[in-house]
PDB file of N, CA and C in Angstrom:
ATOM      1  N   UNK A   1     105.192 -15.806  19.449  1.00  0.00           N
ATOM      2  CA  UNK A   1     104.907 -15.437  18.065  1.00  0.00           C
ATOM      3  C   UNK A   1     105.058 -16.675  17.202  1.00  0.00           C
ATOM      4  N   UNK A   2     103.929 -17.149  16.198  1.00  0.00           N
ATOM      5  CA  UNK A   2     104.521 -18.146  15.962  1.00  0.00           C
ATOM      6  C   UNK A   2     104.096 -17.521  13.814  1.00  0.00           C
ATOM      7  N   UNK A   3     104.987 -18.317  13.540  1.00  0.00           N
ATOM      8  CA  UNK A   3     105.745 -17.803  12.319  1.00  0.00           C
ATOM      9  C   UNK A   3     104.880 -18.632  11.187  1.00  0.00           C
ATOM     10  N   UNK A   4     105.452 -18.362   9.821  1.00  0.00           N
ATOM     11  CA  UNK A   4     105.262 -19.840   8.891  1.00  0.00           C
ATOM     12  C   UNK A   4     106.595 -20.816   8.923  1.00  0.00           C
ATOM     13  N   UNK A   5     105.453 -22.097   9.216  1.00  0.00           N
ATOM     14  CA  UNK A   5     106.285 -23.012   9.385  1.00  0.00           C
ATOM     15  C   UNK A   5     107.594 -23.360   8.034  1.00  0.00           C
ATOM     16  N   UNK A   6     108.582 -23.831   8.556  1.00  0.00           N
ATOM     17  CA  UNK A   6     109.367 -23.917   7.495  1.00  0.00           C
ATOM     18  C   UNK A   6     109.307 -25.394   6.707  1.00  0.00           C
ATOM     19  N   UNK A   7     108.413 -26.437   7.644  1.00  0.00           N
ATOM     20  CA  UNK A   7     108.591 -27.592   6.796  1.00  0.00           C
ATOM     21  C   UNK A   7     107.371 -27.988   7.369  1.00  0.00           C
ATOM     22  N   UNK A   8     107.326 -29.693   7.030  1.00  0.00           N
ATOM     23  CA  UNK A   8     105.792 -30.437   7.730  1.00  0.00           C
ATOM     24  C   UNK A   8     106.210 -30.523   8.875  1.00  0.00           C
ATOM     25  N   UNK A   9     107.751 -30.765   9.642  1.00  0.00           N
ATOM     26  CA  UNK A   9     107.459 -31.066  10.942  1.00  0.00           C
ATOM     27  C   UNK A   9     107.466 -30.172  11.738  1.00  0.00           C
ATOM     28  N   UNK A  10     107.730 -28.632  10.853  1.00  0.00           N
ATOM     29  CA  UNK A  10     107.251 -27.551  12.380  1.00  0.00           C
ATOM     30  C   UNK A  10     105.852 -27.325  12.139  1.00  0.00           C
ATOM     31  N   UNK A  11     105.487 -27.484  10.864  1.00  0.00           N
ATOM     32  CA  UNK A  11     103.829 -27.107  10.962  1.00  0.00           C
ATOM     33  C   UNK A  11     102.937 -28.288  11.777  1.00  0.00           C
ATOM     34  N   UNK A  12     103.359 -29.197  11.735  1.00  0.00           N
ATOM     35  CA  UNK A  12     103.011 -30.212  12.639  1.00  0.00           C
ATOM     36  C   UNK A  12     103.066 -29.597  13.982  1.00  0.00           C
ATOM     37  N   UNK A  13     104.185 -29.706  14.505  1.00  0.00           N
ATOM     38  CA  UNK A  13     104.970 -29.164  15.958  1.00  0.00           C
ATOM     39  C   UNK A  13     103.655 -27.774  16.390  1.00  0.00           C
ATOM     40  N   UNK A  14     103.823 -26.854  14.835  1.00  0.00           N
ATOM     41  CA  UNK A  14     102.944 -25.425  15.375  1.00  0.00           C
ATOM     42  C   UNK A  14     101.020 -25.949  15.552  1.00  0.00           C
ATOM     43  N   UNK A  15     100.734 -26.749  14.721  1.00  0.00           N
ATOM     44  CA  UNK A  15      99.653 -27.263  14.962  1.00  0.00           C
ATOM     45  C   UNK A  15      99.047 -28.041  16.252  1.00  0.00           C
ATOM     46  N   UNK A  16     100.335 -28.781  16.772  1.00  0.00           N
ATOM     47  CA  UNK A  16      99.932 -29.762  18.186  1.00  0.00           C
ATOM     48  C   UNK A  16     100.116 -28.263  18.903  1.00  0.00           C
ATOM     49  N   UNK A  17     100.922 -27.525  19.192  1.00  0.00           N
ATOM     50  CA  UNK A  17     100.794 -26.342  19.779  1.00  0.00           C
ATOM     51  C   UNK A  17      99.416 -25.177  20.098  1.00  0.00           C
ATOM     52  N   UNK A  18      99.076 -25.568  19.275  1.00  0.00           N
ATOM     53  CA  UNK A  18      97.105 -24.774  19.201  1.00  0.00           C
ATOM     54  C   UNK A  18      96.339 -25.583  19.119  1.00  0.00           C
ATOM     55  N   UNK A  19      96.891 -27.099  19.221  1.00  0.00           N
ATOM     56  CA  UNK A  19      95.308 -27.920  19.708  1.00  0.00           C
ATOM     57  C   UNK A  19      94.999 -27.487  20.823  1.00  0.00           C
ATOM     58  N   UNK A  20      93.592 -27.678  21.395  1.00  0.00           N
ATOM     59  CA  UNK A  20      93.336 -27.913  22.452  1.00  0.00           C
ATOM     60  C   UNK A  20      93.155 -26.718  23.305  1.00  0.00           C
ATOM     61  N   UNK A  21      93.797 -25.596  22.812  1.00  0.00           N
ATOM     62  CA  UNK A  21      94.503 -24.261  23.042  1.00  0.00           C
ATOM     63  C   UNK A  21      93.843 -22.986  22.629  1.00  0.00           C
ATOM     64  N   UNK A  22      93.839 -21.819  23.054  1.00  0.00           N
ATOM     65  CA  UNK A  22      93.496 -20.438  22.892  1.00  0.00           C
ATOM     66  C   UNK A  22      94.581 -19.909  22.608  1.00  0.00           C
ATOM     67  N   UNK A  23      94.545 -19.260  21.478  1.00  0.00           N
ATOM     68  CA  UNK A  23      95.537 -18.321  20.983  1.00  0.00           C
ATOM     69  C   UNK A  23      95.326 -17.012  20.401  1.00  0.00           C
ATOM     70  N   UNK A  24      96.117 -15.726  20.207  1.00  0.00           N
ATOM     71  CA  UNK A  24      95.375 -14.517  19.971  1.00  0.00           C
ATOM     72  C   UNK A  24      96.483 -14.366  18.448  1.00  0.00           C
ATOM     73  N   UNK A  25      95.387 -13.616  17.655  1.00  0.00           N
ATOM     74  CA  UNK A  25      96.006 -13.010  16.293  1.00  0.00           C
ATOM     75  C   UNK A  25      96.324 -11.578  16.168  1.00  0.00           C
ATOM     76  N   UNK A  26      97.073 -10.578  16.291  1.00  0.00           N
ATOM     77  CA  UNK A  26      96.813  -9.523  16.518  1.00  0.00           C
ATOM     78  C   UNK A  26      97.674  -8.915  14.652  1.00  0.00           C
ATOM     79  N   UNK A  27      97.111  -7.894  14.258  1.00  0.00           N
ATOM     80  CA  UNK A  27      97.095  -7.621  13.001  1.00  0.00           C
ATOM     81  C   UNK A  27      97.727  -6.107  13.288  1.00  0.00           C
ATOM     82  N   UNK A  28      98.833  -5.567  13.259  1.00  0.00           N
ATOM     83  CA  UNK A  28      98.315  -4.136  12.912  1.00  0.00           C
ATOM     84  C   UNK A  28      98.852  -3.788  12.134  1.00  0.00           C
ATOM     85  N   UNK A  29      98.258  -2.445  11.474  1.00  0.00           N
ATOM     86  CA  UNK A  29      97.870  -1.596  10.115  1.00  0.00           C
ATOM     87  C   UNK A  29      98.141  -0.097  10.501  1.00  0.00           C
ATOM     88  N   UNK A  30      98.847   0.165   9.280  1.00  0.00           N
ATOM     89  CA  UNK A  30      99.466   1.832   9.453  1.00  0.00           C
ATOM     90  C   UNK A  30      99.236   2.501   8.139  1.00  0.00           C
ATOM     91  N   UNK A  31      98.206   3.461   8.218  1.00  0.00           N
ATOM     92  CA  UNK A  31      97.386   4.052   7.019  1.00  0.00           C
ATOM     93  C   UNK A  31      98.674   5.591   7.086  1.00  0.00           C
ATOM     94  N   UNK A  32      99.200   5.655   5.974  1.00  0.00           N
ATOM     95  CA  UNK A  32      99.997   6.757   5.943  1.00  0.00           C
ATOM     96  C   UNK A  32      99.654   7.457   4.419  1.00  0.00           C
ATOM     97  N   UNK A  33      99.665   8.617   4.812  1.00  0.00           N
ATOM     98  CA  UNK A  33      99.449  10.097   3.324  1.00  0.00           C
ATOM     99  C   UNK A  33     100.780  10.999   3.557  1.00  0.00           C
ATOM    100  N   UNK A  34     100.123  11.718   2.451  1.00  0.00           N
ATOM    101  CA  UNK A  34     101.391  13.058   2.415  1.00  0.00           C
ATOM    102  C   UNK A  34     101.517  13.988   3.820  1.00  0.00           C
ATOM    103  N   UNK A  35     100.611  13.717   4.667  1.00  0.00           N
ATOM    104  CA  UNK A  35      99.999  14.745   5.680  1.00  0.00           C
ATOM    105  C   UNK A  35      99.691  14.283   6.638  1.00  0.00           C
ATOM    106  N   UNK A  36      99.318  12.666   6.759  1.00  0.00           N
ATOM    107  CA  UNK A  36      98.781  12.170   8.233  1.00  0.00           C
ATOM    108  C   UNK A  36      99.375  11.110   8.522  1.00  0.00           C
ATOM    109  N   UNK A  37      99.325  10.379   9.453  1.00  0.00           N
ATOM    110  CA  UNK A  37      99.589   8.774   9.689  1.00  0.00           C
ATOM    111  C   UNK A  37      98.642   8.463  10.596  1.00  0.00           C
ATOM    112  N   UNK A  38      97.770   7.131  10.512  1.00  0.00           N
ATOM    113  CA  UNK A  38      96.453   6.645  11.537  1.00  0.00           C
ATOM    114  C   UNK A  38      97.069   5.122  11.526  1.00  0.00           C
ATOM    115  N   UNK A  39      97.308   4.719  12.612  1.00  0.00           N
ATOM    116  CA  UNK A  39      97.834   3.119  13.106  1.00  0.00           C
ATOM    117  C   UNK A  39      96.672   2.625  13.742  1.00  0.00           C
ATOM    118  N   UNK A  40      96.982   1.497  13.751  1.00  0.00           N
ATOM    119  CA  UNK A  40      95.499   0.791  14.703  1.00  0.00           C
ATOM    120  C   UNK A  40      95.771  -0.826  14.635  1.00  0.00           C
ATOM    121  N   UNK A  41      95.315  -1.845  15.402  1.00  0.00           N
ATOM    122  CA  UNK A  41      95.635  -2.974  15.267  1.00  0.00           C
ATOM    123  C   UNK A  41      94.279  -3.780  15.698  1.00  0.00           C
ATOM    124  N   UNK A  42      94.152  -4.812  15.505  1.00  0.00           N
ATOM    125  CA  UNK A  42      93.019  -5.760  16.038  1.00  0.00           C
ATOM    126  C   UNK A  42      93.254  -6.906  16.466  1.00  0.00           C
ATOM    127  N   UNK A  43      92.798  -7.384  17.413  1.00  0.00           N
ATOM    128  CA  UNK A  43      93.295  -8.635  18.370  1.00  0.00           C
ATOM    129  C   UNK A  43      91.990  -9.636  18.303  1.00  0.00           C
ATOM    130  N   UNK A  44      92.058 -10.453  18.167  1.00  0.00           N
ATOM    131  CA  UNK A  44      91.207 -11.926  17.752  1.00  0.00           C
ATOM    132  C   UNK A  44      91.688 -12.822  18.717  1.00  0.00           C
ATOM    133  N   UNK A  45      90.847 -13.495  19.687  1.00  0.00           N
ATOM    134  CA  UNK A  45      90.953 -14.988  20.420  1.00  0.00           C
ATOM    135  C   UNK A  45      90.273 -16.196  19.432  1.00  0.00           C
ATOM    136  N   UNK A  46      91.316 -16.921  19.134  1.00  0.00           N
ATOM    137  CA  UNK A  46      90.664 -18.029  18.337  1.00  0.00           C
ATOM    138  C   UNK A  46      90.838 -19.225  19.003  1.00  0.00           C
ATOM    139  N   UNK A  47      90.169 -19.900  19.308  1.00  0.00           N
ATOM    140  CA  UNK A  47      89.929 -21.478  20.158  1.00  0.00           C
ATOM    141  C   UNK A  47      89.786 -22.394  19.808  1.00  0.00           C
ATOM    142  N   UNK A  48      90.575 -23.196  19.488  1.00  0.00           N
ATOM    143  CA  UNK A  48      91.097 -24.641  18.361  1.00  0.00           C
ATOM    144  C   UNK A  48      90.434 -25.963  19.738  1.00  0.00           C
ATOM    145  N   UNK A  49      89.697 -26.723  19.029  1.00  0.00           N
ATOM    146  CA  UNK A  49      89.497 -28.396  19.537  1.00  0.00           C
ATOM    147  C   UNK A  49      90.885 -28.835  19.957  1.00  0.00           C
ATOM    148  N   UNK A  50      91.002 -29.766  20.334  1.00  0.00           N
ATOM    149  CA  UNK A  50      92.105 -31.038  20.541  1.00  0.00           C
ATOM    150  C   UNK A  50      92.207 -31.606  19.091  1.00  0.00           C
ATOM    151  N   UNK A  51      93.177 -31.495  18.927  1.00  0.00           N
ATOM    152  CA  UNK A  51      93.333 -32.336  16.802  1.00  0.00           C
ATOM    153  C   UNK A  51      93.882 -33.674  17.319  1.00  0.00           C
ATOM    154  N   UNK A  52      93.377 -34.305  16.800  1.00  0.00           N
ATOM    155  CA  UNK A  52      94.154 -36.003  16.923  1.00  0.00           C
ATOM    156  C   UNK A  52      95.299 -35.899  15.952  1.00  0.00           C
ATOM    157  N   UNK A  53      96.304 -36.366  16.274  1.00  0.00           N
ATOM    158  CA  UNK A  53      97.986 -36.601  15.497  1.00  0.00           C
ATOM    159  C   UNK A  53      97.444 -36.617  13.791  1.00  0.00           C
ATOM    160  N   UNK A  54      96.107 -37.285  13.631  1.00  0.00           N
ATOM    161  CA  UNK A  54      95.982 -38.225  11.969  1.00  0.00           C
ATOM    162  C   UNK A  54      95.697 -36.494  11.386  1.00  0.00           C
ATOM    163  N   UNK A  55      94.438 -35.709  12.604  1.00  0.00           N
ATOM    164  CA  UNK A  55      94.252 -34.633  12.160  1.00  0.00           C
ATOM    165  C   UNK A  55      94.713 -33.630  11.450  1.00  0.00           C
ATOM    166  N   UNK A  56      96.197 -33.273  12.129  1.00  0.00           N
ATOM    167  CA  UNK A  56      97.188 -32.743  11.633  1.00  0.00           C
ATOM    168  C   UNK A  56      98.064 -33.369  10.568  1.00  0.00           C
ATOM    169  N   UNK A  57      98.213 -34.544  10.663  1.00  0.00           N
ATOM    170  CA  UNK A  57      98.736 -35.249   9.456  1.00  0.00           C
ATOM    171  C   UNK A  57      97.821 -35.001   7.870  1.00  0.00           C
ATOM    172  N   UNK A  58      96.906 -35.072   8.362  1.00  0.00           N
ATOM    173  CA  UNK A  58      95.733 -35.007   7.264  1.00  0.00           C
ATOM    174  C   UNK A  58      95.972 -33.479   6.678  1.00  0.00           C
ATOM    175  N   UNK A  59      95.576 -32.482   7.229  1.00  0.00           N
ATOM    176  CA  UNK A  59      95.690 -31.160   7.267  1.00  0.00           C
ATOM    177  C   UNK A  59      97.526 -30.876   6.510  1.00  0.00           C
ATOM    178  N   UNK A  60      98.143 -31.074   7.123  1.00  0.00           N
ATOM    179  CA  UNK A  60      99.697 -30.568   6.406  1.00  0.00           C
ATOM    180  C   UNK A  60     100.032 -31.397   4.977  1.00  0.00           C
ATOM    181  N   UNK A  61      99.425 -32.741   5.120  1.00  0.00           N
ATOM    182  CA  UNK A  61      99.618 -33.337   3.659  1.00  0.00           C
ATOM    183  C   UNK A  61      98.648 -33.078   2.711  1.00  0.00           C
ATOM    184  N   UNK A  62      97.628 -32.354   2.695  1.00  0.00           N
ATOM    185  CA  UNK A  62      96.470 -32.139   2.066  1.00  0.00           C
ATOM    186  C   UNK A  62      96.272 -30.694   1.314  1.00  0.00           C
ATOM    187  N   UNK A  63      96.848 -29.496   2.343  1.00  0.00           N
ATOM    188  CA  UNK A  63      96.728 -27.981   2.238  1.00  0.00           C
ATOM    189  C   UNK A  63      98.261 -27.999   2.583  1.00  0.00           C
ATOM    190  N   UNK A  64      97.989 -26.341   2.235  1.00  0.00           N
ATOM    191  CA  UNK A  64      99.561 -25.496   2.126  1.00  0.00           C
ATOM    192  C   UNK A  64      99.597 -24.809   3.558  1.00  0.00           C
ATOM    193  N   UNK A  65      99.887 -25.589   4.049  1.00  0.00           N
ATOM    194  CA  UNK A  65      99.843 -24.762   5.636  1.00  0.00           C
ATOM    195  C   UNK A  65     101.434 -23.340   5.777  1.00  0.00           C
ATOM    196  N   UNK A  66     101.899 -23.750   4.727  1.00  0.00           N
ATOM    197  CA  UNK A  66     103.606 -23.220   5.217  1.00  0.00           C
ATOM    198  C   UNK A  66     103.308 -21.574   4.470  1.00  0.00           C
ATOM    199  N   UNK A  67     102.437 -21.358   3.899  1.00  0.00           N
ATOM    200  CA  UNK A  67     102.226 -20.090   3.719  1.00  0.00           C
ATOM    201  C   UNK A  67     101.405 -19.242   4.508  1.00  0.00           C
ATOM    202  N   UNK A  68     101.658 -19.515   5.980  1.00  0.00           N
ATOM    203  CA  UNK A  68     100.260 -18.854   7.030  1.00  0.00           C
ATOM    204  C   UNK A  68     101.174 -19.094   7.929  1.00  0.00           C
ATOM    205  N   UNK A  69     101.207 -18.010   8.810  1.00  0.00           N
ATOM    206  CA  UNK A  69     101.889 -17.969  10.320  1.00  0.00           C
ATOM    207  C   UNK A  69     100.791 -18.578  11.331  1.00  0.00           C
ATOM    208  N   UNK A  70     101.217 -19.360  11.889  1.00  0.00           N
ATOM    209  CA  UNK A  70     100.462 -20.150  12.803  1.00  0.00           C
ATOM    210  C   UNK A  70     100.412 -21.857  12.175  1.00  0.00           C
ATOM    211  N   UNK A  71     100.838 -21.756  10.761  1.00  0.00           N
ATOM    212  CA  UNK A  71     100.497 -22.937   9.844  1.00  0.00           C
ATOM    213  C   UNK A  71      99.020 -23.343   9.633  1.00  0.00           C
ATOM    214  N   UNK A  72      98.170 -22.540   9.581  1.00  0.00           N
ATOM    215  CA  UNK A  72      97.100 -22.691   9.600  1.00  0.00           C
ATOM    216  C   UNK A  72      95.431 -21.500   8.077  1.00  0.00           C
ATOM    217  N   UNK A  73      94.844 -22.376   7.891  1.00  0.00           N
ATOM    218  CA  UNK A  73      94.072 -21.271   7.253  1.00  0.00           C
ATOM    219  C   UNK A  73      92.658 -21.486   7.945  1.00  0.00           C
ATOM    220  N   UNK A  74      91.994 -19.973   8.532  1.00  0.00           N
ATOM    221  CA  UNK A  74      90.773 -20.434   8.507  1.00  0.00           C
ATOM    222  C   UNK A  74      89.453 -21.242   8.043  1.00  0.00           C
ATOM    223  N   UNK A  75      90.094 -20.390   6.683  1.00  0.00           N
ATOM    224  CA  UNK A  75      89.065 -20.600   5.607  1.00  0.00           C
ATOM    225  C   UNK A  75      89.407 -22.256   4.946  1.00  0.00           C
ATOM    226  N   UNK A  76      89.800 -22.610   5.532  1.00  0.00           N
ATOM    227  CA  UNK A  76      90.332 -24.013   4.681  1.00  0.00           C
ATOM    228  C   UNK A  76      89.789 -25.367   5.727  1.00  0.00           C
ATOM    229  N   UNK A  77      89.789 -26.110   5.590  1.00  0.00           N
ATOM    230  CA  UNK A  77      89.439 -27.562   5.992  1.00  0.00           C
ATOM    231  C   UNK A  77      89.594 -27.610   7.547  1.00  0.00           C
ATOM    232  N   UNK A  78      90.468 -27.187   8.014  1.00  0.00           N
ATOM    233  CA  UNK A  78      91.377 -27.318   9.433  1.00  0.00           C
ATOM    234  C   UNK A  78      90.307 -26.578  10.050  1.00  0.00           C
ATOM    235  N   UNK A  79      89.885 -25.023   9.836  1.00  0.00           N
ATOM    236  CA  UNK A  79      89.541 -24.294   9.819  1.00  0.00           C
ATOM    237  C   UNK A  79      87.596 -24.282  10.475  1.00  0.00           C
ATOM    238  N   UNK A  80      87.260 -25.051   9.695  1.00  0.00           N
ATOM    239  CA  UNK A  80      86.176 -25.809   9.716  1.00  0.00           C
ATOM    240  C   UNK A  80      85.538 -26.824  10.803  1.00  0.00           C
ATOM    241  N   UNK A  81      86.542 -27.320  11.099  1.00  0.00           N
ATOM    242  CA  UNK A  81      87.154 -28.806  12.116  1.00  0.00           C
ATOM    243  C   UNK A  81      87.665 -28.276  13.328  1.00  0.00           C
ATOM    244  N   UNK A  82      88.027 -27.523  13.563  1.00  0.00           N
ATOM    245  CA  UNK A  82      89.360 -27.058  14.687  1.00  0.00           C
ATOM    246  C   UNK A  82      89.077 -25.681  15.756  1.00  0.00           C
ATOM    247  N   UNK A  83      87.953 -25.392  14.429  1.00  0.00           N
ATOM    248  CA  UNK A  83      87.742 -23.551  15.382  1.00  0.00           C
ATOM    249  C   UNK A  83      86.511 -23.876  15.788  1.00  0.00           C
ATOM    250  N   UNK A  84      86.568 -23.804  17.271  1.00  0.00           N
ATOM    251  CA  UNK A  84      85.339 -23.978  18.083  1.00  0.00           C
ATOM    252  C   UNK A  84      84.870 -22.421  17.998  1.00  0.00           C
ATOM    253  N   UNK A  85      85.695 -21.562  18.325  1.00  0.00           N
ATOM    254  CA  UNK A  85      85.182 -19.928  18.936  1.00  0.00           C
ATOM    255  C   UNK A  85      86.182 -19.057  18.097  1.00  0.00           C
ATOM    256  N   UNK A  86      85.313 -17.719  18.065  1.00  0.00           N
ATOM    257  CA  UNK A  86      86.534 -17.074  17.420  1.00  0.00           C
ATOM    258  C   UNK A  86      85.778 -15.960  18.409  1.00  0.00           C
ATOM    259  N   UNK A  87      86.478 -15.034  19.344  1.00  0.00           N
ATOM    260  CA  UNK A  87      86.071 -13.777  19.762  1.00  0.00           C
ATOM    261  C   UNK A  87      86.698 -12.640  18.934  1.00  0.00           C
ATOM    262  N   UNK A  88      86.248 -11.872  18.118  1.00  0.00           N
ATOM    263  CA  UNK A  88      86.758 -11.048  17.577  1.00  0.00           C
ATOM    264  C   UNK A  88      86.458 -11.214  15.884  1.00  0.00           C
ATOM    265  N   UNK A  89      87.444 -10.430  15.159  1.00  0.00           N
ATOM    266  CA  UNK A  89      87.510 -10.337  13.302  1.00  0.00           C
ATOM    267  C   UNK A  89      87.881 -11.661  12.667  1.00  0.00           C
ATOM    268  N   UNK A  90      86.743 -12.573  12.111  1.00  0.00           N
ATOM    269  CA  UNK A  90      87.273 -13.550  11.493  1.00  0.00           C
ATOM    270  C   UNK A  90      88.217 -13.330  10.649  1.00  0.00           C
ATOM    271  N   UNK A  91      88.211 -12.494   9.717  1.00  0.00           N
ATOM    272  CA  UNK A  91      88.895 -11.319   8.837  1.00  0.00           C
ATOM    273  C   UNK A  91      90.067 -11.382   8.876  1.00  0.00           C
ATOM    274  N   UNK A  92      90.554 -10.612  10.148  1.00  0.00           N
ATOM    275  CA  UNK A  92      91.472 -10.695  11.286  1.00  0.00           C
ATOM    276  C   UNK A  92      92.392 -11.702  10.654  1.00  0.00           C
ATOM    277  N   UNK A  93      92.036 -13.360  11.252  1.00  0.00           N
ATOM    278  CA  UNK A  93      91.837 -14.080  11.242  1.00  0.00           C
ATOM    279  C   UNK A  93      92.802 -15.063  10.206  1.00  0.00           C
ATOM    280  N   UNK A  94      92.199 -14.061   9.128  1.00  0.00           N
ATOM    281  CA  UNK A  94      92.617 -14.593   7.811  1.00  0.00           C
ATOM    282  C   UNK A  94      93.699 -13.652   7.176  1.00  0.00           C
ATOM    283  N   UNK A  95      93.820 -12.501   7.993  1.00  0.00           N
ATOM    284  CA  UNK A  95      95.240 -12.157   7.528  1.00  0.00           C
ATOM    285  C   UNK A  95      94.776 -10.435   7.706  1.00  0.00           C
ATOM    286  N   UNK A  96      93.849  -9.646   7.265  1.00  0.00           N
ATOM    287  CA  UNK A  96      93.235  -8.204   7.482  1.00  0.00           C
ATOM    288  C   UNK A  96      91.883  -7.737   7.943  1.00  0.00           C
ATOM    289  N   UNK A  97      91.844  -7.439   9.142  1.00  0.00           N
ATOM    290  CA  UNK A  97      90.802  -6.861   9.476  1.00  0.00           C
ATOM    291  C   UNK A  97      89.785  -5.649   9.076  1.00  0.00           C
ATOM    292  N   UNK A  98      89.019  -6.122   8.237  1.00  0.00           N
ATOM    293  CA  UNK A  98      88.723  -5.565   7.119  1.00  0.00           C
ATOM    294  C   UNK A  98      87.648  -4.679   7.282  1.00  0.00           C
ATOM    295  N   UNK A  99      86.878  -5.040   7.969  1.00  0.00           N
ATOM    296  CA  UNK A  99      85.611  -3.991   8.668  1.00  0.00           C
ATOM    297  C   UNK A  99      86.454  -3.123   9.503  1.00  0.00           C
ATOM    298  N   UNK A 100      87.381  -3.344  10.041  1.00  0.00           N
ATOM    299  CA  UNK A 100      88.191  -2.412  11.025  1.00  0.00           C
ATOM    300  C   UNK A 100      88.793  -1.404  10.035  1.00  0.00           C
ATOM    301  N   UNK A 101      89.373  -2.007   9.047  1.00  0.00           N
ATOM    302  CA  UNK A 101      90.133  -1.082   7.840  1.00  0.00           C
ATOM    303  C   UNK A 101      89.078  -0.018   7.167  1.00  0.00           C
ATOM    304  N   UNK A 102      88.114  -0.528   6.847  1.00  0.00           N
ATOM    305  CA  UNK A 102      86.860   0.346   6.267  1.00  0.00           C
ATOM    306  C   UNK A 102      86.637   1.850   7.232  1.00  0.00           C
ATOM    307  N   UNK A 103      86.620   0.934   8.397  1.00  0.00           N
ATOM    308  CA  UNK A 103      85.952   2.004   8.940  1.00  0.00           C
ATOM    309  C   UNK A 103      86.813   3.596   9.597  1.00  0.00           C
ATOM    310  N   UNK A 104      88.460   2.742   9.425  1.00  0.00           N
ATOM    311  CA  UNK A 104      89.731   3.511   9.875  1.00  0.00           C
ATOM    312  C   UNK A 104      89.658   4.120   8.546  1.00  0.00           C
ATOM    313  N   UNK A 105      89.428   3.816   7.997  1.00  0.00           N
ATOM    314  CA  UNK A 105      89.524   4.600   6.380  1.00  0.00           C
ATOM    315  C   UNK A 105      88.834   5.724   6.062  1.00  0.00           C
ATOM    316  N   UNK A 106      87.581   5.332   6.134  1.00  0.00           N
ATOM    317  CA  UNK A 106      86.767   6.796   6.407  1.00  0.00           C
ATOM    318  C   UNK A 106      86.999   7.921   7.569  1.00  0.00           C
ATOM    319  N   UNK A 107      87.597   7.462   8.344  1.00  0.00           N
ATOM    320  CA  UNK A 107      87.768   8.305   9.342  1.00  0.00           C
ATOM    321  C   UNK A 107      89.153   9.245   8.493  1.00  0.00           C
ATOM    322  N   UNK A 108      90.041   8.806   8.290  1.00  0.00           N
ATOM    323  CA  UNK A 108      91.278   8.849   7.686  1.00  0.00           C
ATOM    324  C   UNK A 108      91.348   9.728   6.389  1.00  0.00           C
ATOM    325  N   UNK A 109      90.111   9.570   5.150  1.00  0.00           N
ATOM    326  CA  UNK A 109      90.092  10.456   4.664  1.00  0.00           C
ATOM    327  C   UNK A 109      89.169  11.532   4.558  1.00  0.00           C
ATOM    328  N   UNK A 110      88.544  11.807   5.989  1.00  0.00           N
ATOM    329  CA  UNK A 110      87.581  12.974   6.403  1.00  0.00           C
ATOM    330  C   UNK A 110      88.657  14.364   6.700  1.00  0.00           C
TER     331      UNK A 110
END
């Protein structure tokens, strides 16, 4: 499980950790009412390049990596550079699987 980093040198540390590397995001979500409860979760393979040392240097002094578990944002620079593949919810990804939520939703208030 990897967390938000607490400084530059674990987001560093968590970054050399998913170079090069496959890692999974898994999200889950618990829709609760006066009357029901519907859980569900979504799992994402995301597949990071090899980052060169400057890469990650660049990336942690540049962006806010320490507010993202993994130290990382899709949607941001790294993001761009780093993600070869994503199998699954970019969404996901970025923190809520959102087509997944839509569609648990309607089900949920039928």
């Amino acid at each position: 499980i990897l967390n938000k980093p607490k400084d530059a040198d674990d987001a560093k540390q968590i970054l050399s950790q998913l170079s090069g590397n496959m890692h999974e995001v898994i999200t889950g979500v618990c829709l609760k009412s006066k009357n029901k409860t519907r859980s569900f979760y979504s799992l994402t393979k995301v597949f990071f390049k090899k980052l060169s040392e400057q890469e990650i240097d660049y990336y942690v002094e540049n962006y806010n990596p320490y507010d993202k578990a993994g130290a990382y944002g899709a949607q941001e620079w790294i993001g761009y550079v780093a993600i070869e593949k994503i199998e699954g919810s970019y969404f996901n990804v970025m923190g809520l699987p959102t087509r997944l939520l839509y569609q648990e939703l309607l089900e949920f208030v039928k």
